[in-house]
C-alpha atoms as a PDB file:
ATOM      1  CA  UNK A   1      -9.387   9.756 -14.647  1.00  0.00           C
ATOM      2  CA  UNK A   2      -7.466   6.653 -14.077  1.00  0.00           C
ATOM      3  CA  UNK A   3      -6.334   5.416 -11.141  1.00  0.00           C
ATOM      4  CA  UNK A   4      -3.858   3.516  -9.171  1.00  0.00           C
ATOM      5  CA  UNK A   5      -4.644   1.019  -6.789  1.00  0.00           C
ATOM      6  CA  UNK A   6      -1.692   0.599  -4.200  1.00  0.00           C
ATOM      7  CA  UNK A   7      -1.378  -2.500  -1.800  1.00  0.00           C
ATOM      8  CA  UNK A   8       0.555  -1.265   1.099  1.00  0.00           C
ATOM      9  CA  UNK A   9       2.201  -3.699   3.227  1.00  0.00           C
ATOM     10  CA  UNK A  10       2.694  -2.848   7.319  1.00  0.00           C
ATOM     11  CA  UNK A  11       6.724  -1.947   7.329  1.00  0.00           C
ATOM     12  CA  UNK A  12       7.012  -4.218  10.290  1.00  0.00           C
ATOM     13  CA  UNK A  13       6.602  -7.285   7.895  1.00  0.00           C
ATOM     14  CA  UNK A  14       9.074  -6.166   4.655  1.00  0.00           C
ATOM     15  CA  UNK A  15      12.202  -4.128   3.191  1.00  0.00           C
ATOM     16  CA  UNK A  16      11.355  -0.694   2.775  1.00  0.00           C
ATOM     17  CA  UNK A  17      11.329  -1.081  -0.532  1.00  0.00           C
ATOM     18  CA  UNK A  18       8.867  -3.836  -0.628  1.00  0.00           C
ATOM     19  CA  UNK A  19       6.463  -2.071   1.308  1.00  0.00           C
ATOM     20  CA  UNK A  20       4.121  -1.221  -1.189  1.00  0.00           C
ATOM     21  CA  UNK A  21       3.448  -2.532  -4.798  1.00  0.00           C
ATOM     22  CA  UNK A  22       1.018  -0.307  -7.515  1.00  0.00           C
ATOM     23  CA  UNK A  23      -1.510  -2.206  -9.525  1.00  0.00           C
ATOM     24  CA  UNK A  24      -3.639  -0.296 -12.569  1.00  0.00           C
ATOM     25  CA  UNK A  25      -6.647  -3.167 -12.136  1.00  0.00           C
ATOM     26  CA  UNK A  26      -8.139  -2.876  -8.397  1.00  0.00           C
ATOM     27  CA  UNK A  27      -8.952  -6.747  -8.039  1.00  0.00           C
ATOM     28  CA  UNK A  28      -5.917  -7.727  -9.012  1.00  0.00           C
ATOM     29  CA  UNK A  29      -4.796  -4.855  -5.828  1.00  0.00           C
ATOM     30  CA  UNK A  30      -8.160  -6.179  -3.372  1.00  0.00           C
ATOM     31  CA  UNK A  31      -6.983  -9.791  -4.056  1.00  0.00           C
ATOM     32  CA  UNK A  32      -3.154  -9.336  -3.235  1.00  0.00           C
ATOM     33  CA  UNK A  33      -4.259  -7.713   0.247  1.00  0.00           C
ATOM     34  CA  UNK A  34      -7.022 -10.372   0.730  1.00  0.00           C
ATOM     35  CA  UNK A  35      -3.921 -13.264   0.115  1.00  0.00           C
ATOM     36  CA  UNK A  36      -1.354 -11.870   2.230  1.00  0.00           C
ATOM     37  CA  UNK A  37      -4.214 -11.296   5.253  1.00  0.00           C
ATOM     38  CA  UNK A  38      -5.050 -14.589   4.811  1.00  0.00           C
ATOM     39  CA  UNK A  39      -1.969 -15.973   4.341  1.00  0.00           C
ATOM     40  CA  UNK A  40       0.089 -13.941   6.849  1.00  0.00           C
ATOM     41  CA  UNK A  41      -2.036 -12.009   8.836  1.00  0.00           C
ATOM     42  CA  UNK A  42      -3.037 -14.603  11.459  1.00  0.00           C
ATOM     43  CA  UNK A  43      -6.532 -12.731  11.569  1.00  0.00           C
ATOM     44  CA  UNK A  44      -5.085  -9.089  11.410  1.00  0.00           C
ATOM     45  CA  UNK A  45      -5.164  -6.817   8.753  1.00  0.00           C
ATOM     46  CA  UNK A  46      -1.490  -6.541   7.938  1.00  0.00           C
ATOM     47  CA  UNK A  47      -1.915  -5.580   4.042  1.00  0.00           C
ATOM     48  CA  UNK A  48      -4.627  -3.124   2.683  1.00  0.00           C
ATOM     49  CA  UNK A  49      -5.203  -1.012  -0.695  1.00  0.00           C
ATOM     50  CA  UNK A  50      -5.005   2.653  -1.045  1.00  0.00           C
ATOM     51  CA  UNK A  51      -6.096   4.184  -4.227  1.00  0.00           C
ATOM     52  CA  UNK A  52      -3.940   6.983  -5.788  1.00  0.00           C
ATOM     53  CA  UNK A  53      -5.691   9.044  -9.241  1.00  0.00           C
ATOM     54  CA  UNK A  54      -3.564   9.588 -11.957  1.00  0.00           C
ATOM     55  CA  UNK A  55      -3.187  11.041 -15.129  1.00  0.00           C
ATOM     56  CA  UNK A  56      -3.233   8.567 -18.254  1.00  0.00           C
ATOM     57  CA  UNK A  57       0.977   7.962 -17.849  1.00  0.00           C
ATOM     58  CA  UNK A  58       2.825   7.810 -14.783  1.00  0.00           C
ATOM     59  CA  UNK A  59       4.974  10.805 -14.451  1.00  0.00           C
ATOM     60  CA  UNK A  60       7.583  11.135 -11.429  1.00  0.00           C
ATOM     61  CA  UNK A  61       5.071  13.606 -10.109  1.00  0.00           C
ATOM     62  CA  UNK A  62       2.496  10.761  -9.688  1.00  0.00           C
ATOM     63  CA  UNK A  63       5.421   8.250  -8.217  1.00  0.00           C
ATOM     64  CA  UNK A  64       6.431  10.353  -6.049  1.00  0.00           C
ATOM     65  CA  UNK A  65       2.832  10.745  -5.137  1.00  0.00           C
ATOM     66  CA  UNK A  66       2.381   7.015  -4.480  1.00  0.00           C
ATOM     67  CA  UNK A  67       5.772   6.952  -2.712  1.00  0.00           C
ATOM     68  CA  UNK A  68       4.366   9.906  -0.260  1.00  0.00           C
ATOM     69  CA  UNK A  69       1.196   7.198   0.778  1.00  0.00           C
ATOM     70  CA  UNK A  70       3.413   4.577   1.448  1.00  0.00           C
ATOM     71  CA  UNK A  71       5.741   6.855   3.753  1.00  0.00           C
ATOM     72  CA  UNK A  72       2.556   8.132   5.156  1.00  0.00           C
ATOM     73  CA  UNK A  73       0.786   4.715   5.860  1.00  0.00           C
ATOM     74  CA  UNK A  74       4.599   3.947   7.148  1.00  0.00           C
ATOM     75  CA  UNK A  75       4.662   6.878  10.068  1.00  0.00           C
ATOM     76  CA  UNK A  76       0.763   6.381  10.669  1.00  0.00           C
ATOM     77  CA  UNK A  77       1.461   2.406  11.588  1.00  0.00           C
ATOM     78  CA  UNK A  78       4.744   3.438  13.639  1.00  0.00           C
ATOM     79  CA  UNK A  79       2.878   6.398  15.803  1.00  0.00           C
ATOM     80  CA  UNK A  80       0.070   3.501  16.373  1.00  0.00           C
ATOM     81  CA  UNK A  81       3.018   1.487  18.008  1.00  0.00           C
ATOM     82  CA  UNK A  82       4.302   3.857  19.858  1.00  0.00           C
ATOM     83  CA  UNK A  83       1.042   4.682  21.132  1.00  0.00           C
ATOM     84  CA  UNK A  84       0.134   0.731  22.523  1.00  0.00           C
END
């Protein structure tokens, strides 16, 4: 089984629709998070990869799949605001 290595972005820093961007190839994924840490995490971990299987073609089953990660990693990073 394939799968789909997500970078998701912390919602604080971009668009809602540039929160997250899907890569097939994980170190093409690792090395996006690793550049935008780097670049624009001033030490914290702002950017990170999720990993999503999927089936050999992306049906809007799977999308919406990948969309439902990015919502998720979304509320989790808003209820860890609220919380400090």
């Amino acid at each position: 089984m394939s799968v789909l290595s997500v970078v998701v972005l912390h919602p604080e820093l971009a668009a809602r629709d540039q929160v997250a961007w899907a890569f097939t190839d994980e170190e093409d994924a690792v090395a996006l998070a690793d550049f935008l840490n780097a670049r624009l995490g001033n030490g914290d971990e702002i950017a990170w990869v999720e990993f999503a299987p999927v089936s050999r073609k992306l049906s809007k089953r799977v999308l919406e799949y990948v969309d439902g990660w990015a919502e998720l990693a979304q509320e989790s990073l808003a209820d860890e605001d609220d919380l400090h």
